[in-house]
C-alpha atoms as a PDB file:
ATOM      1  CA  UNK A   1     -24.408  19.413 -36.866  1.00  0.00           C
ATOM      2  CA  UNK A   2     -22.762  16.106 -37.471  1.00  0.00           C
ATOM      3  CA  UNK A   3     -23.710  12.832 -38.686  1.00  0.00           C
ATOM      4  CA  UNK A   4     -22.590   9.470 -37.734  1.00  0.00           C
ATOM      5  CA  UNK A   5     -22.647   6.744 -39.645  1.00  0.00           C
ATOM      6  CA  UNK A   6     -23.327   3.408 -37.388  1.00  0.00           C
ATOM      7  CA  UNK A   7     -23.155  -0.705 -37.877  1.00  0.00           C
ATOM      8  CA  UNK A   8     -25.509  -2.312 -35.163  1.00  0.00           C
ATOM      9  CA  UNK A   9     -25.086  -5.942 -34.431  1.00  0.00           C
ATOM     10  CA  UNK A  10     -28.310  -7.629 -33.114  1.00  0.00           C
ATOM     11  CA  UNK A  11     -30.762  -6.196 -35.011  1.00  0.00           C
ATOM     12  CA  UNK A  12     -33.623  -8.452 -36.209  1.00  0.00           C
ATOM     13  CA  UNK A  13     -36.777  -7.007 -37.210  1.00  0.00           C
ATOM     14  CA  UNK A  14     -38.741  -3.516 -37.876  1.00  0.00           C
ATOM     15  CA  UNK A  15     -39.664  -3.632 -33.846  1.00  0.00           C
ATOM     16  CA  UNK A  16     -35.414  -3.472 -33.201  1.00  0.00           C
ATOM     17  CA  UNK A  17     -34.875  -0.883 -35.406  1.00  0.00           C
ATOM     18  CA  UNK A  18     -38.055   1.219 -33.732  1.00  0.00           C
ATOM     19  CA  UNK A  19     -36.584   0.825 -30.317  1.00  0.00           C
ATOM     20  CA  UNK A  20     -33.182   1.717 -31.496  1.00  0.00           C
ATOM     21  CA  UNK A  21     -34.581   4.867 -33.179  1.00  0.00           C
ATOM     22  CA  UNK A  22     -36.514   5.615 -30.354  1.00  0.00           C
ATOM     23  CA  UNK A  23     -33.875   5.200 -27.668  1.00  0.00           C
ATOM     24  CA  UNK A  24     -31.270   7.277 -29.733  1.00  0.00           C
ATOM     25  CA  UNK A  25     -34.031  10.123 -30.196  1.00  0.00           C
ATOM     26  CA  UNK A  26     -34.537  10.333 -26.406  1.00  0.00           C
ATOM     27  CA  UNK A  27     -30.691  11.795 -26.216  1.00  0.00           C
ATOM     28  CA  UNK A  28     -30.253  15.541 -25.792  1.00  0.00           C
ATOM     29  CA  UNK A  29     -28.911  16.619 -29.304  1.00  0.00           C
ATOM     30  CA  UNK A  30     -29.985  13.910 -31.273  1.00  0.00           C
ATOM     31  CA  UNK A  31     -31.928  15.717 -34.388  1.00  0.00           C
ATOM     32  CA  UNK A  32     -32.266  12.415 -36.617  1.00  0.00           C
ATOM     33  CA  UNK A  33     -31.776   8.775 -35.904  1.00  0.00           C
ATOM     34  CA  UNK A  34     -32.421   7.010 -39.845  1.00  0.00           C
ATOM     35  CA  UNK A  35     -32.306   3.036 -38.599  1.00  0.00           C
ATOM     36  CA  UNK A  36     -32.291   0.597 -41.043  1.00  0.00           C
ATOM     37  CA  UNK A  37     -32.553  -3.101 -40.090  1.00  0.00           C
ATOM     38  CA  UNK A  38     -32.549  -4.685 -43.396  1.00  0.00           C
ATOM     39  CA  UNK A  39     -28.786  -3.178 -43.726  1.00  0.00           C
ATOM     40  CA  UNK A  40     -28.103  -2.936 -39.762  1.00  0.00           C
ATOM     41  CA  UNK A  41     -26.983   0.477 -39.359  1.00  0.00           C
ATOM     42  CA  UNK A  42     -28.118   3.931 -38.998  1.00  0.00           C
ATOM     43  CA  UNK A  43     -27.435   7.600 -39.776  1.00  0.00           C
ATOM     44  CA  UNK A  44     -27.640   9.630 -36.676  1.00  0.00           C
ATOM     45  CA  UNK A  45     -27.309  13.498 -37.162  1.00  0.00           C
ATOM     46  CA  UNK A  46     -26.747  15.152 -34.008  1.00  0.00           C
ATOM     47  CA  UNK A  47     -25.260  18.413 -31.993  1.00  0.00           C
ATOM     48  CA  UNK A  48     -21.515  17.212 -30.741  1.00  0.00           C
ATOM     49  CA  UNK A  49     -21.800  20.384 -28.346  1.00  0.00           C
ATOM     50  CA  UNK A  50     -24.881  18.067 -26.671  1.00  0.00           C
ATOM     51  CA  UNK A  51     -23.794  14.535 -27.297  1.00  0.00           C
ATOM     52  CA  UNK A  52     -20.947  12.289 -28.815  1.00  0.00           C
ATOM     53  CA  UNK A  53     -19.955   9.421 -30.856  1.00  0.00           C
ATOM     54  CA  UNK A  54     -19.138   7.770 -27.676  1.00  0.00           C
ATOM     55  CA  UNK A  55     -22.513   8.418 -25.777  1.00  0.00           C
ATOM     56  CA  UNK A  56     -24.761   6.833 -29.089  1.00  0.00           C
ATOM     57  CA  UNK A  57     -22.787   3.795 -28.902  1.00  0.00           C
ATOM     58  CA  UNK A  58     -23.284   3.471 -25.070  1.00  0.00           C
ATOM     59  CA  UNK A  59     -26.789   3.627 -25.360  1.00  0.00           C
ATOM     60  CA  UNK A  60     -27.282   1.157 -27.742  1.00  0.00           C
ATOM     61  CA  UNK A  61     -25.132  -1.368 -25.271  1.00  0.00           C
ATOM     62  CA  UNK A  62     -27.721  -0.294 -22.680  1.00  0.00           C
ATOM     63  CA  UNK A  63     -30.332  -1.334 -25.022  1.00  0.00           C
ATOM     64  CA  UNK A  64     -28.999  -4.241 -25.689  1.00  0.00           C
ATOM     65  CA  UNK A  65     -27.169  -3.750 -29.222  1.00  0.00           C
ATOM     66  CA  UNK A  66     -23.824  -3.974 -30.098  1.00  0.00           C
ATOM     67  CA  UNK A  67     -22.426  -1.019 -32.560  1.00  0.00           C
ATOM     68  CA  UNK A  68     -19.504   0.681 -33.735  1.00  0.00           C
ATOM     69  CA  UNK A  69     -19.073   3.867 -35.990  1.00  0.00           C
ATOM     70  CA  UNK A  70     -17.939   2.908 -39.930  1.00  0.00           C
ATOM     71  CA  UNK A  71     -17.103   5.257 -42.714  1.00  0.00           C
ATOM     72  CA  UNK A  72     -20.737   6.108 -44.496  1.00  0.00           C
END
């Protein structure tokens, strides 16, 4: 397993970080999506044989969030 450590730009409230957590949990190998939207990032463990880096930060574009992958 890996984990990913995220910055997510547009985050305002609980309700963001529930979609966010939501959305990222719907991906095939996502085990854990921690959101936080005080500190606007998350910590997303998840199976790189299922899904990438690449693939979490393209579906928080789709949902409207801009994000990039920082050093934890």
């Amino acid at each position: 397993m890996t984990k990913s450590h995220l910055a997510i730009e547009g985050m305002h409230c609980g309700n963001c970080a529930n979609a966010i957590r939501q959305g990222l949990r719907t991906l095939d190998g996502v085990l854990d999506a921690d959101v936080h939207h005080a500190t606007n990032d998350a910590d997303v463990t998840f199976d790189e044989a299922k899904v990438n880096v690449a693939k979490l930060l393209e579906t928080l574009t789709v949902l409207g969030y801009e994000a990039k992958e920082v050093a934890a």
